[in-house]
PDB file of N, CA and C in Angstrom:
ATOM      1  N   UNK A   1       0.847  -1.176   0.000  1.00  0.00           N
ATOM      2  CA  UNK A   1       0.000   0.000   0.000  1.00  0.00           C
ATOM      3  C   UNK A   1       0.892   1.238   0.000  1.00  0.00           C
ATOM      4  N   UNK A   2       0.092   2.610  -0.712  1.00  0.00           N
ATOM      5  CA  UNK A   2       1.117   3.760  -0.141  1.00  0.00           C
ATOM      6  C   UNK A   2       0.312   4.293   0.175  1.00  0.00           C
ATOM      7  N   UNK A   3       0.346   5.215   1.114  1.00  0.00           N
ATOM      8  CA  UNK A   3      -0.877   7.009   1.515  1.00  0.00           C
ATOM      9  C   UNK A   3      -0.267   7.509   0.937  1.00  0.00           C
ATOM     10  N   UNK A   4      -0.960   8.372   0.286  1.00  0.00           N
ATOM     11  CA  UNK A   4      -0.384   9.802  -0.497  1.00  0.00           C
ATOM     12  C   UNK A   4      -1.409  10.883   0.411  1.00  0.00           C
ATOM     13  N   UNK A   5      -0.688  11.937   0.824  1.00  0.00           N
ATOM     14  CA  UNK A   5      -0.758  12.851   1.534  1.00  0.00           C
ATOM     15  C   UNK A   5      -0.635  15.022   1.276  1.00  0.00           C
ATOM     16  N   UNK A   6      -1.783  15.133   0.969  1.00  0.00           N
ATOM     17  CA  UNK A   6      -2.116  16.612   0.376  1.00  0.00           C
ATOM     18  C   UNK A   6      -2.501  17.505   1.240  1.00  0.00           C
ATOM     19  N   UNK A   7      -1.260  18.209   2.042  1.00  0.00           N
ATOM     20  CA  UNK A   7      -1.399  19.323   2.408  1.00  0.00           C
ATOM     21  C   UNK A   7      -2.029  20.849   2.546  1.00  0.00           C
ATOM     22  N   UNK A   8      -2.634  21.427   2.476  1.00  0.00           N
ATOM     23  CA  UNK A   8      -3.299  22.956   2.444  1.00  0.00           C
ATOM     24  C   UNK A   8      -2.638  23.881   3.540  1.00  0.00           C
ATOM     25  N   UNK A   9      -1.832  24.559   2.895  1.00  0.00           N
ATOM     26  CA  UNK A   9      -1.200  25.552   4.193  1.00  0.00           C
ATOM     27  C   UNK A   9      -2.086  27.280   4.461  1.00  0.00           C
ATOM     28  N   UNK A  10      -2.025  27.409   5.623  1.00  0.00           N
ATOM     29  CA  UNK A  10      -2.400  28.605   6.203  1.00  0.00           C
ATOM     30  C   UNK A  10      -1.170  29.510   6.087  1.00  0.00           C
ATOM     31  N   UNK A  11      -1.457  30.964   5.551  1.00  0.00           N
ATOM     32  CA  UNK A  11      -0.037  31.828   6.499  1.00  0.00           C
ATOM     33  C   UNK A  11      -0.134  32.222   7.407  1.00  0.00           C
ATOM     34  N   UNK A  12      -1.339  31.950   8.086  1.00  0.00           N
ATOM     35  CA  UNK A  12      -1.701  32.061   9.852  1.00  0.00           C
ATOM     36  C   UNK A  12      -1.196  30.486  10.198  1.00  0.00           C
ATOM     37  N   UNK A  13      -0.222  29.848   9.697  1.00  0.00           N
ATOM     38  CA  UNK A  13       0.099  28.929  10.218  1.00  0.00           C
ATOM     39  C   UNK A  13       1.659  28.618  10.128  1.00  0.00           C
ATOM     40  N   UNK A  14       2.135  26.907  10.477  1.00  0.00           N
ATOM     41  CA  UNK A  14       3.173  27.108  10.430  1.00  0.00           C
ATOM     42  C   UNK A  14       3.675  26.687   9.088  1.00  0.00           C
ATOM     43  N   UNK A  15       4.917  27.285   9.052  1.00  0.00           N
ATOM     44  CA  UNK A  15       5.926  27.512   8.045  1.00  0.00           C
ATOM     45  C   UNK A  15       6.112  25.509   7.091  1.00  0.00           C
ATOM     46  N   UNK A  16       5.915  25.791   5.710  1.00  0.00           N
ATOM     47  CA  UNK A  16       5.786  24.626   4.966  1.00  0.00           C
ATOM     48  C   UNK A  16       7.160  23.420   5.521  1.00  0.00           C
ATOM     49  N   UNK A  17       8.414  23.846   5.862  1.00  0.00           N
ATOM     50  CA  UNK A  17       9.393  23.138   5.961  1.00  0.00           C
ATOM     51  C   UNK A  17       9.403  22.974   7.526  1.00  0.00           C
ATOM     52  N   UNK A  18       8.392  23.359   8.061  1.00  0.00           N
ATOM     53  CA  UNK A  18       8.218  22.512   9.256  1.00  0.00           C
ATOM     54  C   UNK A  18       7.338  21.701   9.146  1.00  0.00           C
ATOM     55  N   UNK A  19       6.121  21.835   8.597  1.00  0.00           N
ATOM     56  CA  UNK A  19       5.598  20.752   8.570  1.00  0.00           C
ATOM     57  C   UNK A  19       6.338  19.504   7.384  1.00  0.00           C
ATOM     58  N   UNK A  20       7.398  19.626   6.810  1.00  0.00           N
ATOM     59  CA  UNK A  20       7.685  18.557   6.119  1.00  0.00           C
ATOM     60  C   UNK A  20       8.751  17.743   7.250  1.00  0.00           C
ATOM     61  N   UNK A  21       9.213  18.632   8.112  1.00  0.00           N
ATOM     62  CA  UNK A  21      10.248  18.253   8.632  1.00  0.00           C
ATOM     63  C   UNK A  21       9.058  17.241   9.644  1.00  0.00           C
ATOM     64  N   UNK A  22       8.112  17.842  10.460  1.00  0.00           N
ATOM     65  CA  UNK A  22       7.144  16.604  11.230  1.00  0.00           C
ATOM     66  C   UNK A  22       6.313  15.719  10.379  1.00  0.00           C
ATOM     67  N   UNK A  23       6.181  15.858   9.502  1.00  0.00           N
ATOM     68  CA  UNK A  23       5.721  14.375   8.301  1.00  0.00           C
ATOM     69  C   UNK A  23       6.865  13.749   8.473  1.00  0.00           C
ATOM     70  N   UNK A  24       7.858  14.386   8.045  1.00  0.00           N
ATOM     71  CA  UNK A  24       9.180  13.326   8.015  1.00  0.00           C
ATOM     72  C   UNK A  24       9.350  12.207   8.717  1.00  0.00           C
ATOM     73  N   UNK A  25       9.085  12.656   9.770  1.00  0.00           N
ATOM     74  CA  UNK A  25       9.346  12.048  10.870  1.00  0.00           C
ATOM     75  C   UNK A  25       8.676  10.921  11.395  1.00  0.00           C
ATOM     76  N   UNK A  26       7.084  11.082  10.715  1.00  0.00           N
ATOM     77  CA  UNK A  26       6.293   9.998  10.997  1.00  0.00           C
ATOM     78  C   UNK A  26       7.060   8.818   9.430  1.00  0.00           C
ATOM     79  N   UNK A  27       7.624   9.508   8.973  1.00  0.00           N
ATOM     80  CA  UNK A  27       8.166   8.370   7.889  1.00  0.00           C
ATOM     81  C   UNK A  27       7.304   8.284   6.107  1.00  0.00           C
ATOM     82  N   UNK A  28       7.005   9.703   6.115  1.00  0.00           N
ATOM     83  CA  UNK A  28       6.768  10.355   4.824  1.00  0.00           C
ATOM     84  C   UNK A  28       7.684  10.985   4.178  1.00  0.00           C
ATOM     85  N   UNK A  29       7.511  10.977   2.713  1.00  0.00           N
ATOM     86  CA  UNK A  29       8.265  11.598   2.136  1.00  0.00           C
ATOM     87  C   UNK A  29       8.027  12.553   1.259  1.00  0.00           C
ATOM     88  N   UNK A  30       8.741  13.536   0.681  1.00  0.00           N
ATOM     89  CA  UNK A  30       8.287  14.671   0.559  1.00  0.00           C
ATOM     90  C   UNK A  30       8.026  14.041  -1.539  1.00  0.00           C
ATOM     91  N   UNK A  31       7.010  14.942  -2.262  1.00  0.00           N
ATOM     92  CA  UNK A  31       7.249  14.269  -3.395  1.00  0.00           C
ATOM     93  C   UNK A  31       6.459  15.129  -4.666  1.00  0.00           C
ATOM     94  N   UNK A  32       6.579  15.207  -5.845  1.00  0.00           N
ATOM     95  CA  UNK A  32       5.834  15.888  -7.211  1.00  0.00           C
ATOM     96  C   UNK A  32       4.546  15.537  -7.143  1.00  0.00           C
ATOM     97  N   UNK A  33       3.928  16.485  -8.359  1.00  0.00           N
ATOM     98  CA  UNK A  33       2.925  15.806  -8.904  1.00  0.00           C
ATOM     99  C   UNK A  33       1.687  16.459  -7.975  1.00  0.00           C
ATOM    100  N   UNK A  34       0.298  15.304  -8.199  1.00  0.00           N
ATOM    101  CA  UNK A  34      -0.388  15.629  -7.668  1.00  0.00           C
ATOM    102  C   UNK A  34      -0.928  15.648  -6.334  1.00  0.00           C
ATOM    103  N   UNK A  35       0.634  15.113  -5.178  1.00  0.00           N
ATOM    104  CA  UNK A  35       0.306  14.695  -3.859  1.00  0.00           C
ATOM    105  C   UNK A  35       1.686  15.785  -3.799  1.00  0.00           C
ATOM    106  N   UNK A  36       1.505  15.656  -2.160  1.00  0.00           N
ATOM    107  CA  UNK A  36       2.725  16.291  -1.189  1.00  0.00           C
ATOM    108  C   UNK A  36       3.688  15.423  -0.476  1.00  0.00           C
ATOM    109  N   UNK A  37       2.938  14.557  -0.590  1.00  0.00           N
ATOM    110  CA  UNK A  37       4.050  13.790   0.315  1.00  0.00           C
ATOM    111  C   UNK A  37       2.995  11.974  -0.020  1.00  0.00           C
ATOM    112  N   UNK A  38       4.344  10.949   0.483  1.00  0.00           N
ATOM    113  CA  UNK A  38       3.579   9.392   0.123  1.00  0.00           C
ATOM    114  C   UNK A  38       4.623   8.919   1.377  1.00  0.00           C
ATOM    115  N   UNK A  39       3.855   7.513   1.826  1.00  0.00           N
ATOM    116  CA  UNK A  39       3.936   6.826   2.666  1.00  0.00           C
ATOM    117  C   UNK A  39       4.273   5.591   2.075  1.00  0.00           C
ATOM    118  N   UNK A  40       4.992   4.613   2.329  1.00  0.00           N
ATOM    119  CA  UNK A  40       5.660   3.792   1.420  1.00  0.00           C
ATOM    120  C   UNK A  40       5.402   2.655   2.754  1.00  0.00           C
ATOM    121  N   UNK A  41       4.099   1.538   2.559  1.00  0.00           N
ATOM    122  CA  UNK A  41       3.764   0.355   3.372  1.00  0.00           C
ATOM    123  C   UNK A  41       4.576  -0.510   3.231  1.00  0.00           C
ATOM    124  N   UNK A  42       4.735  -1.826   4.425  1.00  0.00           N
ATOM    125  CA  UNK A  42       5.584  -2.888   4.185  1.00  0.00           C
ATOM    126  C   UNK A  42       4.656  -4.219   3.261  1.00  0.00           C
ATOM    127  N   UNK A  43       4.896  -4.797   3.226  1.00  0.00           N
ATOM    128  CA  UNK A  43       4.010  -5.773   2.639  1.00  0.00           C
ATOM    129  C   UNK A  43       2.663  -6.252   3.374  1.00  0.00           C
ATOM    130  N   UNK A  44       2.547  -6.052   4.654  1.00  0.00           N
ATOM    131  CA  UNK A  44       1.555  -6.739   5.525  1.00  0.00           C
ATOM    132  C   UNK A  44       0.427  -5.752   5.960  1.00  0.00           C
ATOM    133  N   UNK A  45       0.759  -4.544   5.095  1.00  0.00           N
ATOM    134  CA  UNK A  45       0.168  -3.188   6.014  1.00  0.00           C
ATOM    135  C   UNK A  45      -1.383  -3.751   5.781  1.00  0.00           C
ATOM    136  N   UNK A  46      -2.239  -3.207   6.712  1.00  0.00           N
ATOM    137  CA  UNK A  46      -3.736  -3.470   6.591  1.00  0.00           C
ATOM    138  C   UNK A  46      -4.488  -2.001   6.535  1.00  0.00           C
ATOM    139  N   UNK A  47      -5.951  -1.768   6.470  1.00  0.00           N
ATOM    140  CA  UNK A  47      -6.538  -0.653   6.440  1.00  0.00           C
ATOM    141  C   UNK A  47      -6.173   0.316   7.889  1.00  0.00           C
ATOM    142  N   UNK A  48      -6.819  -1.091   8.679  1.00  0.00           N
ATOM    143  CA  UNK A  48      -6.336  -0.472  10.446  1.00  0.00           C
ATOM    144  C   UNK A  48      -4.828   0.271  10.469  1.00  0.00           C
ATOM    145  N   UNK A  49      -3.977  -0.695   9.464  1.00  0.00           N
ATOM    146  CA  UNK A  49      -2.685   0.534   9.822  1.00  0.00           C
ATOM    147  C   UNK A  49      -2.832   1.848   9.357  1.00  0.00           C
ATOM    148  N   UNK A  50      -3.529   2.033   8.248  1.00  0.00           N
ATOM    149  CA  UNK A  50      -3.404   3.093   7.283  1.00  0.00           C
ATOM    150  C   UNK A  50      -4.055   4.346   8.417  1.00  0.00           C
ATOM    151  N   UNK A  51      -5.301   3.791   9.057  1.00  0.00           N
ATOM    152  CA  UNK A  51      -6.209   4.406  10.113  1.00  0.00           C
ATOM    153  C   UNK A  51      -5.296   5.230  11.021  1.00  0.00           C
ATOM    154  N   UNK A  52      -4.711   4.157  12.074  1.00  0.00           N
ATOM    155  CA  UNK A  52      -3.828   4.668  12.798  1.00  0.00           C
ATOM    156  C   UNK A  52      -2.626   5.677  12.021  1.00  0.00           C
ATOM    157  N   UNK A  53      -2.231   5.562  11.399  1.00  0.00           N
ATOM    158  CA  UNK A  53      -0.991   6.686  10.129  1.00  0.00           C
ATOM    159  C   UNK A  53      -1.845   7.520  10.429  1.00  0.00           C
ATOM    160  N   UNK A  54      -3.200   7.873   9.588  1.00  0.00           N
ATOM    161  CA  UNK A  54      -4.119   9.241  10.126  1.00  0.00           C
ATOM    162  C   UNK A  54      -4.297   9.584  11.142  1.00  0.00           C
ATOM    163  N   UNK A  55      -4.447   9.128  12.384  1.00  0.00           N
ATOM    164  CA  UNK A  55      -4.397   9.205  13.709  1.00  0.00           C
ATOM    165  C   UNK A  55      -2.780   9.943  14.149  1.00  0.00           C
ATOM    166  N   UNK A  56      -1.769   9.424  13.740  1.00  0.00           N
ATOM    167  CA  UNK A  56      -0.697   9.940  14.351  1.00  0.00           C
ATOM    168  C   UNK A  56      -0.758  10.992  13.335  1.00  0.00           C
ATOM    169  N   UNK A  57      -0.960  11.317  11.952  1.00  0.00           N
ATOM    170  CA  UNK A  57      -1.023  12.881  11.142  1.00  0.00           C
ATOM    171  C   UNK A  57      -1.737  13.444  11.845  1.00  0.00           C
ATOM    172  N   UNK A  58      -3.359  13.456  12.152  1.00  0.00           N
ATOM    173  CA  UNK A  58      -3.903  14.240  12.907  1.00  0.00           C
ATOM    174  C   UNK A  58      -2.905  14.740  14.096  1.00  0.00           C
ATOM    175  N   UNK A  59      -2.423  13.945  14.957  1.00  0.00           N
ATOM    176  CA  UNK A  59      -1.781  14.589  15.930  1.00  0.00           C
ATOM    177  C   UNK A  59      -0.664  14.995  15.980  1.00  0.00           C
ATOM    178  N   UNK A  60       0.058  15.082  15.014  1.00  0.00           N
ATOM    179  CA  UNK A  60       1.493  15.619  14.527  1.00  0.00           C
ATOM    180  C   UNK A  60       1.093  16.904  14.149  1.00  0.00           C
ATOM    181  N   UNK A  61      -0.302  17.154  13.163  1.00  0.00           N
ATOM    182  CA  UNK A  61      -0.357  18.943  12.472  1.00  0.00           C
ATOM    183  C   UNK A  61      -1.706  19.170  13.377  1.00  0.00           C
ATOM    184  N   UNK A  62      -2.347  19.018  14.542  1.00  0.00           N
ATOM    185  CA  UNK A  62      -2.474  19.903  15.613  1.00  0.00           C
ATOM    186  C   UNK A  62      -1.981  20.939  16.000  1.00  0.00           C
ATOM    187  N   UNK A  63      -3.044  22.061  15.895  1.00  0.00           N
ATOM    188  CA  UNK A  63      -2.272  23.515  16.212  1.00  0.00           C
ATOM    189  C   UNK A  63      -1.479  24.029  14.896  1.00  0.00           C
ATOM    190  N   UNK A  64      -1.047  23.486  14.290  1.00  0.00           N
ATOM    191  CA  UNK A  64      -0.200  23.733  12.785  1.00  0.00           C
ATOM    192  C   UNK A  64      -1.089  24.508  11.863  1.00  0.00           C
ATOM    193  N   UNK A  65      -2.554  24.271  12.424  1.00  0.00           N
ATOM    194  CA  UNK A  65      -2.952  25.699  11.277  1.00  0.00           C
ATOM    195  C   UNK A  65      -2.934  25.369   9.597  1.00  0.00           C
ATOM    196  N   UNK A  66      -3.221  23.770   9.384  1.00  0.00           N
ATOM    197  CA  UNK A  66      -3.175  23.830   7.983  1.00  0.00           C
ATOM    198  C   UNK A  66      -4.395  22.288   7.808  1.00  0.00           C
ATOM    199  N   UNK A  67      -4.519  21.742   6.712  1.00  0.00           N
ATOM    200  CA  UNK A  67      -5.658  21.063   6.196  1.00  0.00           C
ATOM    201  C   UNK A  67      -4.638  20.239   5.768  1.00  0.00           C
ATOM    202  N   UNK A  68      -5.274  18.679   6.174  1.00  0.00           N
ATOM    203  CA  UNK A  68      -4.666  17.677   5.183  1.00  0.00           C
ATOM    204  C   UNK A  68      -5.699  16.552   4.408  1.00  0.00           C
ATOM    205  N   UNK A  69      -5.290  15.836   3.519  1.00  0.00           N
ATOM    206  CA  UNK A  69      -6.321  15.062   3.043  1.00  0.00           C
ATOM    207  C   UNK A  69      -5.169  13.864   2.572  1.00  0.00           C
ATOM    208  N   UNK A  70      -6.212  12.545   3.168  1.00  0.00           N
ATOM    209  CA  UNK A  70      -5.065  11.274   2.735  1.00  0.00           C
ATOM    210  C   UNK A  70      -5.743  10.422   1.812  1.00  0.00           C
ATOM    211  N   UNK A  71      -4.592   9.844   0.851  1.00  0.00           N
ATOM    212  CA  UNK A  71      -5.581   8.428   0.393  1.00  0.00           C
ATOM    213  C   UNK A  71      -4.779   7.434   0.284  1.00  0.00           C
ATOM    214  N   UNK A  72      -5.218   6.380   0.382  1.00  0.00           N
ATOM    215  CA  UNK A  72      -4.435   5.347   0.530  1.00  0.00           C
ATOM    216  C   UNK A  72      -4.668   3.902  -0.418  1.00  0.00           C
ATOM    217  N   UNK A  73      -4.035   3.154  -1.094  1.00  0.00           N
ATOM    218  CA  UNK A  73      -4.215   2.778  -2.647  1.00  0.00           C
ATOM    219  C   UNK A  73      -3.186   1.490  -2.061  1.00  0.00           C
ATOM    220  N   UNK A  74      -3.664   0.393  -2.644  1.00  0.00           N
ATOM    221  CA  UNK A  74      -2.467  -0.985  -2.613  1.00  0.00           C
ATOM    222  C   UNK A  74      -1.826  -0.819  -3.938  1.00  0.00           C
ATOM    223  N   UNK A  75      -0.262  -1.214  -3.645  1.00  0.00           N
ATOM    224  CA  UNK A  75       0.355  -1.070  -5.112  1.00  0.00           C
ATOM    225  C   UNK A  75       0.237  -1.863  -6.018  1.00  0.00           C
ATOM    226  N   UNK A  76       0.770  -1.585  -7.142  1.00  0.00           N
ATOM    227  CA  UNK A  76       0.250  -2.434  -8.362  1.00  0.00           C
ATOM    228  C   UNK A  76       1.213  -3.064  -8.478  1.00  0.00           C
ATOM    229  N   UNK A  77       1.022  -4.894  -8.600  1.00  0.00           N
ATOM    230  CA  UNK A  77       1.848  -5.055  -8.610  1.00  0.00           C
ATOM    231  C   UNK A  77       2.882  -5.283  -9.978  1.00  0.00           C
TER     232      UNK A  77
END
């Protein structure tokens, strides 16, 4: 599976390279195109994981002042 992950920033909020730097961290990566960032699953990932990933985004851009939207897709193989 990957999440692909689409950002909306505020300038009443915080600064874009901080929030890449706390995506980072949950183990996103920054990327082109029509997403902001993708999540790269291990082979076993399930929906429930994908759930929880949104759960820890929600609480990583708390207070951050910006909008996110996820989707999440099994790869082809």
């Amino acid at each position: 599976m990957i999440t692909y992950l689409t950002v909306t920033f505020n300038t009443e909020g915080s600064r874009p390279s901080e929030i890449m730097d706390a995506l980072h961290g949950l183990g996103f990566e920054p990327t082109t195109g029509s997403y902001d960032f993708l999540y790269r699953w291990g082979a076993n990932a399930t929906v429930e994981d994908a759930i929880y990933l949104a759960d820890k985004v929600c609480l990583t851009l708390k207070g951050k002042h910006v909008l996110f939207k996820l989707q999440t897709v099994r790869d082809i193989p």
